[in-house]
C-alpha atoms as a PDB file:
ATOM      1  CA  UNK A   1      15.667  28.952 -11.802  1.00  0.00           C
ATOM      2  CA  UNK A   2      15.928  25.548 -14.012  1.00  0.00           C
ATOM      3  CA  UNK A   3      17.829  24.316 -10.267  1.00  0.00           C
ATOM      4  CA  UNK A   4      14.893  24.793  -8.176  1.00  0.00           C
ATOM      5  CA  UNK A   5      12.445  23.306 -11.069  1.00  0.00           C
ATOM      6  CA  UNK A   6      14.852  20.279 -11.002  1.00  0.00           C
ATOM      7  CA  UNK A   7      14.790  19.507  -7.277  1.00  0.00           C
ATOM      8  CA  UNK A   8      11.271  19.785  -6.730  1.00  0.00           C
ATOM      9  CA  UNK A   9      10.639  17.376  -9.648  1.00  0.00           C
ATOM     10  CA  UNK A  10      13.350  15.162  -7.298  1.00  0.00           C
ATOM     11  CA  UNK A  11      11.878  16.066  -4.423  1.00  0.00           C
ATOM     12  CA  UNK A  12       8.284  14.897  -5.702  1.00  0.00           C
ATOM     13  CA  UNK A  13       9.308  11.499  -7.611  1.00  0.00           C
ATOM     14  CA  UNK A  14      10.703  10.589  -3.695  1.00  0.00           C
ATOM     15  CA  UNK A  15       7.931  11.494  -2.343  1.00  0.00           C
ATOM     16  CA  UNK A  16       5.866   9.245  -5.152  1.00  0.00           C
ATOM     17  CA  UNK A  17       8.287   6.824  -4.459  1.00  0.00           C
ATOM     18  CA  UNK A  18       8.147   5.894  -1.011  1.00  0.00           C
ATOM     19  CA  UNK A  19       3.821   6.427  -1.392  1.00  0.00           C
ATOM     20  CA  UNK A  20       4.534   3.403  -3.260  1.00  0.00           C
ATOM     21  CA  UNK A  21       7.024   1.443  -1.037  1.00  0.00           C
ATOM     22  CA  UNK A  22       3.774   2.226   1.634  1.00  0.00           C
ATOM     23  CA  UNK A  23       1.859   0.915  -0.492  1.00  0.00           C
ATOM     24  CA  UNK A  24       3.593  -1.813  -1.625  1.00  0.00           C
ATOM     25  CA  UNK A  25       3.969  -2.942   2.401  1.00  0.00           C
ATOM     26  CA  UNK A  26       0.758  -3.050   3.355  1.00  0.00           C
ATOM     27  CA  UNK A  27      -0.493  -4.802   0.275  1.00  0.00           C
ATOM     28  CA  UNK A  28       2.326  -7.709   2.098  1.00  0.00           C
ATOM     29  CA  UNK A  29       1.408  -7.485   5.429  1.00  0.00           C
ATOM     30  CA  UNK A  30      -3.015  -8.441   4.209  1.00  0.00           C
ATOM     31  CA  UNK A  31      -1.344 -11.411   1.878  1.00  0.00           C
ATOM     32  CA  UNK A  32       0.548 -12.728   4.543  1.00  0.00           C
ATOM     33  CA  UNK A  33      -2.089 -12.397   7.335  1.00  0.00           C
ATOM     34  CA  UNK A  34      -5.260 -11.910   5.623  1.00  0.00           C
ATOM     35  CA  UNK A  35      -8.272  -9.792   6.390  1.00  0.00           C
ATOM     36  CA  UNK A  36      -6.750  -7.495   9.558  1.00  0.00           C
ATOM     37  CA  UNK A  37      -8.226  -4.142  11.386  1.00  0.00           C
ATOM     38  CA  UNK A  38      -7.245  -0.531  10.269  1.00  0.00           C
ATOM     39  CA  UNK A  39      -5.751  -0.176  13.533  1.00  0.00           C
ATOM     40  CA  UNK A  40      -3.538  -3.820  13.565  1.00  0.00           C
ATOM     41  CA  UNK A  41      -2.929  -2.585   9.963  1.00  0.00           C
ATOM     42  CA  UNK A  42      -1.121   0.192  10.991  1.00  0.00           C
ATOM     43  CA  UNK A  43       0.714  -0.963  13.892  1.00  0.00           C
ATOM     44  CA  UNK A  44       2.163  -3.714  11.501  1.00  0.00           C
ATOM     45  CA  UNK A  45       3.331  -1.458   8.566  1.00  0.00           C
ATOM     46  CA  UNK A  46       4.769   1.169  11.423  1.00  0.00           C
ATOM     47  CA  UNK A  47       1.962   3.862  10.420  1.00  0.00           C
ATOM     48  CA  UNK A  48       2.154   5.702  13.222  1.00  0.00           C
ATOM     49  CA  UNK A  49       5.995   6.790  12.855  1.00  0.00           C
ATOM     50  CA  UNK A  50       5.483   7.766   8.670  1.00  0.00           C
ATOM     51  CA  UNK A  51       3.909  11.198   9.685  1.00  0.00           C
ATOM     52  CA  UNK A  52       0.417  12.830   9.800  1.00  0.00           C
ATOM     53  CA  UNK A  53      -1.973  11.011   7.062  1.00  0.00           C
ATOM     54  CA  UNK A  54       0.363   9.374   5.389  1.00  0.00           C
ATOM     55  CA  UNK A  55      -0.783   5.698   6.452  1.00  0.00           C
ATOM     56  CA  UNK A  56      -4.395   6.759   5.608  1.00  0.00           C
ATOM     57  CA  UNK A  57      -3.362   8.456   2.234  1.00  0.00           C
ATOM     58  CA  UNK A  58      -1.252   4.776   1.621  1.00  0.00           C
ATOM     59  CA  UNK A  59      -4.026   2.660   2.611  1.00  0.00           C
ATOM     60  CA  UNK A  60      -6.491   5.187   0.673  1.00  0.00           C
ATOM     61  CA  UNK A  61      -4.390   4.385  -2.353  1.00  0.00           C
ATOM     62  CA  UNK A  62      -4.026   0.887  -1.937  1.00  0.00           C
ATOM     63  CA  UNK A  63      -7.690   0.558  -2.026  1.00  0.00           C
ATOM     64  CA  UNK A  64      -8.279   2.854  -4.924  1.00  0.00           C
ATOM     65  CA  UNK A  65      -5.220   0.701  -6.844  1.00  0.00           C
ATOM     66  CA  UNK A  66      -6.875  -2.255  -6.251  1.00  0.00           C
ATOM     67  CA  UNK A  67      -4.529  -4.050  -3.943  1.00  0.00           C
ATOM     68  CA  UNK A  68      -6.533  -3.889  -1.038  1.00  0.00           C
ATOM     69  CA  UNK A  69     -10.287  -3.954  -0.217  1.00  0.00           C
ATOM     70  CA  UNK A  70     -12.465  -2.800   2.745  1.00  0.00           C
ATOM     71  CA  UNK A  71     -14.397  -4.536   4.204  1.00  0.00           C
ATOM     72  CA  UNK A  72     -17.613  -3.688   6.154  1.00  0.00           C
ATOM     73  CA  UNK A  73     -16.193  -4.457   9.327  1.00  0.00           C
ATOM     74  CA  UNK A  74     -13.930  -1.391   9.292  1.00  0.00           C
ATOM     75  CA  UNK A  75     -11.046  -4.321   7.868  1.00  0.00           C
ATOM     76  CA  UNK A  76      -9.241  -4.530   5.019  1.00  0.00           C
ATOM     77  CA  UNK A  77      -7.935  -7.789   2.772  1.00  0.00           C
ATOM     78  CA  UNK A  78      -5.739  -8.615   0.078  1.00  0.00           C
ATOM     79  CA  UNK A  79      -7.139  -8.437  -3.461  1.00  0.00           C
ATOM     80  CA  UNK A  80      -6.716 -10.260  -6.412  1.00  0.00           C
ATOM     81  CA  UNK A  81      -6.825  -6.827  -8.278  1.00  0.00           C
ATOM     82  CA  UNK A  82      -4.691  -5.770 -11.278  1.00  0.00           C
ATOM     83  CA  UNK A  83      -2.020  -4.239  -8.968  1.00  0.00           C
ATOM     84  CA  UNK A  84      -1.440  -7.468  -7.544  1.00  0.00           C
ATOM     85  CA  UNK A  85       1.822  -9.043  -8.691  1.00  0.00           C
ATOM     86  CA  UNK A  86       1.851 -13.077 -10.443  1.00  0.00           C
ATOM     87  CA  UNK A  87       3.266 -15.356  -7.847  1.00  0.00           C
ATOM     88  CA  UNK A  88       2.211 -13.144  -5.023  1.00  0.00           C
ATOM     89  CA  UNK A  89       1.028 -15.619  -1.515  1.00  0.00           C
ATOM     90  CA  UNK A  90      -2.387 -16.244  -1.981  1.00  0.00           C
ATOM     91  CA  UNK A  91      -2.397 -15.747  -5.794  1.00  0.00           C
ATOM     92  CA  UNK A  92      -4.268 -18.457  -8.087  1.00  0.00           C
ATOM     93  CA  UNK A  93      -1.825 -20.908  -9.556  1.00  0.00           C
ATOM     94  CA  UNK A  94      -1.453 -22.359 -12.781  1.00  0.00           C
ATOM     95  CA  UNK A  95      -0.250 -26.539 -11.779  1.00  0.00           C
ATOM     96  CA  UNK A  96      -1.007 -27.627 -15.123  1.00  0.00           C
END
């Protein structure tokens, strides 16, 4: 049995793992274009083609991480949240 408890723990840290490379892409896509609709949002990040809920369960993350904000439009925008890497486009700079 220690086989099967080893390949879902696999199976699960890929699963955790691409959640994040989802993540991670539409967190791009809002710094490089800025505020954008759900629907624009999804067509750019190929949402559609991930799978039932997994582009809302991304985005749904995204927001709760911090990397991404609604807005009351129905659009979401780039942060400047905790999750958001230094040097990231758009980020405050330090010219000094």
């Amino acid at each position: 049995m220690a086989g099967t408890a080893s390949t879902a723990s696999r199976t699960s840290a890929m699963a955790e793992q691409r959640l994040d490379d989802e993540i991670e892409q539409i967190t791009h896509v809002l710094q490089e274009v800025g505020p954008t609709s759900r629907d624009r949002l999804e067509q750019a990040v190929g949402g559609r083609s991930g799978g039932p809920g997994r582009f809302r369960r991304a985005l749904r993350e995204s927001v709760r991480e911090s990397r991404t904000k609604g807005l009351a439009n129905g659009s979401y925008a780039p942060t400047d949240g905790p999750g958001r890497p230094d040097g990231a486009p758009g980020a405050p700079r330090d010219e000094r």
